[in-house]
N, C-alpha and C. Protein backbone atom coordinates (compact mmCIF):
# COMPACT_ATOMS: atom_id res chain seq x y z
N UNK A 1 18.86 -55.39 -23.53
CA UNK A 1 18.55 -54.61 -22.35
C UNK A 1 17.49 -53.57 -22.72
N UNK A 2 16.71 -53.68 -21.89
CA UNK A 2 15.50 -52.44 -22.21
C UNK A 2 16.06 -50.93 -21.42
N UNK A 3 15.40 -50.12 -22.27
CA UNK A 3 15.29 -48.69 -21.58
C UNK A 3 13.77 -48.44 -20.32
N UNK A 4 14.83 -48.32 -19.04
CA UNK A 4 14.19 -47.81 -18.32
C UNK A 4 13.93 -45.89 -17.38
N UNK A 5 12.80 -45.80 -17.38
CA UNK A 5 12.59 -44.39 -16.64
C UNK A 5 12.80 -44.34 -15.34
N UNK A 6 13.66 -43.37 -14.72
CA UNK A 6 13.93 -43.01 -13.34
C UNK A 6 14.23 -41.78 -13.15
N UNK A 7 13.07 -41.31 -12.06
CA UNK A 7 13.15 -40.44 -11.86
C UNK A 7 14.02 -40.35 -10.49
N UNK A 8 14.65 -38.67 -10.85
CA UNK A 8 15.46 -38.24 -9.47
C UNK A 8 14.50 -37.30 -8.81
N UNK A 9 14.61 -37.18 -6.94
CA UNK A 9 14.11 -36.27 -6.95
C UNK A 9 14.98 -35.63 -5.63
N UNK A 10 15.25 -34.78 -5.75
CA UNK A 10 16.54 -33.34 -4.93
C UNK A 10 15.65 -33.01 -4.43
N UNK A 11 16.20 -33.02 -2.93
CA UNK A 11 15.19 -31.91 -1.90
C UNK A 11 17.07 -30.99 -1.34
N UNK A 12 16.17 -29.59 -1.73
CA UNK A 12 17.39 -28.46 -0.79
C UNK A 12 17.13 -27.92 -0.17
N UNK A 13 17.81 -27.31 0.98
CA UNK A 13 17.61 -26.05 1.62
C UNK A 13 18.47 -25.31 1.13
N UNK A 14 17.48 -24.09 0.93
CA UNK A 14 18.09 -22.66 0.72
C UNK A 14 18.24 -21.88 1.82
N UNK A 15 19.46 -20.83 1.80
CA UNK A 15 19.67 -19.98 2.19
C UNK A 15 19.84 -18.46 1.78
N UNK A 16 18.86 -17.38 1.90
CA UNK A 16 19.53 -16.07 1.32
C UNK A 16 19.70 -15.03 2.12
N UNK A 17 21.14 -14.23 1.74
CA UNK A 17 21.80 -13.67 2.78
C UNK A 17 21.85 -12.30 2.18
N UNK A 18 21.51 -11.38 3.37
CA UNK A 18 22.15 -9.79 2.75
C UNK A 18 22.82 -9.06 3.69
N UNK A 19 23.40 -8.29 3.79
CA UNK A 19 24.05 -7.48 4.48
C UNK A 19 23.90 -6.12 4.56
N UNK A 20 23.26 -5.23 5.03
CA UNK A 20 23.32 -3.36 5.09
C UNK A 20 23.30 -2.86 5.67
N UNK A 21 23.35 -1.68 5.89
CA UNK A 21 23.68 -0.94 6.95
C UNK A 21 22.03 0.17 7.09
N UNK A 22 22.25 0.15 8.42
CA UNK A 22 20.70 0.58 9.09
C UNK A 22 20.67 2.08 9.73
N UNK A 23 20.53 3.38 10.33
CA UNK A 23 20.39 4.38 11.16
C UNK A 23 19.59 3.56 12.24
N UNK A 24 20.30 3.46 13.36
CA UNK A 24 19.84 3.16 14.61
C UNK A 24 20.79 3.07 15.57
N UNK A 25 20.19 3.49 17.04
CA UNK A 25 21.10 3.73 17.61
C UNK A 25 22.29 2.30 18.43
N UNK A 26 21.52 1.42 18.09
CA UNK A 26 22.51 0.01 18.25
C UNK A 26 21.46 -0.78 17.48
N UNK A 27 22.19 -1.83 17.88
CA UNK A 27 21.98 -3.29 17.30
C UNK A 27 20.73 -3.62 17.06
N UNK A 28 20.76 -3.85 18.34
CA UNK A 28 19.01 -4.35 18.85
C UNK A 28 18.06 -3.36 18.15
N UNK A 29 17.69 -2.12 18.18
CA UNK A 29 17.22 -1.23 17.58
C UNK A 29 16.81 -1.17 15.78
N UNK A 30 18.04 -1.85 15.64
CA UNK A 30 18.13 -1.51 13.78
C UNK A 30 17.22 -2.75 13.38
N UNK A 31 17.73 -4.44 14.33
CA UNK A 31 16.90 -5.30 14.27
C UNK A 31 15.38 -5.24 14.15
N UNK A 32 15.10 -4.51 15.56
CA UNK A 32 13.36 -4.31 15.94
C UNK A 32 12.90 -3.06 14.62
N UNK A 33 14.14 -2.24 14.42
CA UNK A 33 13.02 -1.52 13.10
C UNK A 33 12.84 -2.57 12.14
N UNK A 34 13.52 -3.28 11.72
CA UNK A 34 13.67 -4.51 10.34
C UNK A 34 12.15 -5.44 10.40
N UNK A 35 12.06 -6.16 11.80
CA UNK A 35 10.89 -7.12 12.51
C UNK A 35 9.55 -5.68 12.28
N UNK A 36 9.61 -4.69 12.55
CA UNK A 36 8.32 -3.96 12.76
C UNK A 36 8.28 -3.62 11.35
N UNK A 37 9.02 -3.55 10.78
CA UNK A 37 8.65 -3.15 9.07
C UNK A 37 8.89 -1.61 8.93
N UNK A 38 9.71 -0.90 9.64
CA UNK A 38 10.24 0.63 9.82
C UNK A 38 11.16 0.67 8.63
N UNK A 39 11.91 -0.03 8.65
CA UNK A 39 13.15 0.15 7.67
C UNK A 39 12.43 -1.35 6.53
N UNK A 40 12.43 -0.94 5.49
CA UNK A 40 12.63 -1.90 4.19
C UNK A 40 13.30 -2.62 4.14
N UNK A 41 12.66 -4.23 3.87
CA UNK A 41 13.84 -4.70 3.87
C UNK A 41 14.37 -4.92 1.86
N UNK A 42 15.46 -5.15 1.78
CA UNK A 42 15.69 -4.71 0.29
C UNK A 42 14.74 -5.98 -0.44
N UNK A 43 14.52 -5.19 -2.06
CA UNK A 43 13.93 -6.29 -2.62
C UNK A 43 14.36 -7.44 -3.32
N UNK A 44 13.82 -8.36 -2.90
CA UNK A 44 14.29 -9.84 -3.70
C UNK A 44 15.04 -9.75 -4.35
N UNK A 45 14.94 -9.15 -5.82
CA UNK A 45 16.15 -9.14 -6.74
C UNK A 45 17.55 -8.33 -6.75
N UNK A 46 17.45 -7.71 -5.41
CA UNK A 46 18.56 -6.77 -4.78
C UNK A 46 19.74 -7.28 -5.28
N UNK A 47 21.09 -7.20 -6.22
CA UNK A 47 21.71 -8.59 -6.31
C UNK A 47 22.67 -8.80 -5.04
N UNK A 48 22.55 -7.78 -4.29
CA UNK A 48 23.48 -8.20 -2.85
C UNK A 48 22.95 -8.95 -2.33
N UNK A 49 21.95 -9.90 -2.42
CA UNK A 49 21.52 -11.00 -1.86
C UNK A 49 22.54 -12.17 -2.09
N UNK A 50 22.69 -13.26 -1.24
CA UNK A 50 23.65 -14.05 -1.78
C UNK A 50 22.51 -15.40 -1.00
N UNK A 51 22.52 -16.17 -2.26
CA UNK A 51 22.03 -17.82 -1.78
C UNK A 51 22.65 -18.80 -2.22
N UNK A 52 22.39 -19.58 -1.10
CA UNK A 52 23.65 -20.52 -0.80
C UNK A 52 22.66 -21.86 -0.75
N UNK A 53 22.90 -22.96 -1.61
CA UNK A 53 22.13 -24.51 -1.57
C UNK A 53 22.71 -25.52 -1.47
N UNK A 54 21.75 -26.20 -0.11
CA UNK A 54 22.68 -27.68 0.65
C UNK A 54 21.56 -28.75 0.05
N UNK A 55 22.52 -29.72 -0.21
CA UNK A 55 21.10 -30.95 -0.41
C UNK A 55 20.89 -31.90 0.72
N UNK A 56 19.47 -31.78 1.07
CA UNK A 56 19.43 -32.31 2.04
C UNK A 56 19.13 -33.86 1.40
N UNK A 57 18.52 -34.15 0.27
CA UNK A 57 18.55 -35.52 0.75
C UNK A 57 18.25 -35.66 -1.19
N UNK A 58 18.28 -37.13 -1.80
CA UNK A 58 18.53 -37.70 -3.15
C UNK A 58 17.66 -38.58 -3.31
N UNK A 59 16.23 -39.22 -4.15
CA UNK A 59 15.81 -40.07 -3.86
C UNK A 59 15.77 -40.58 -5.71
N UNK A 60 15.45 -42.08 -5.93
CA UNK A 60 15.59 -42.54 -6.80
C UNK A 60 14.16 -43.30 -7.21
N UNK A 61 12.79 -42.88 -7.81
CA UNK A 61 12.07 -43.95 -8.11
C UNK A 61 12.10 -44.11 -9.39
């Protein structure tokens, strides 16, 4: 039997999630500061980020 090469190739979607708390006077508000760039949003390596990976699909050539 010979040795053969095969490659895999993984496609995912990611998800990354954070959670914090904002000064505004509701909801909608804390949102539209977040979208206008008023409030920061935290940085990437924040570790309260949480990501979460689905595979969307497996291929074999």
């Amino acid at each position: 039997m010979n040795r053969q090469t095969v490659t895999i190739i993984q496609t995912f979607s990611t998800v990354r999630e954070i959670t914090i708390d904002v000064e505004a006077d509701d909801h909608e508000s804390a949102v539209e500061a977040l979208q206008n760039g008023d409030i920061d949003v935290p940085a990437f390596d924040d570790p309260r980020w949480v990501t979460s990976w689905t595979l969307q699909s497996e291929e074999y050539e």
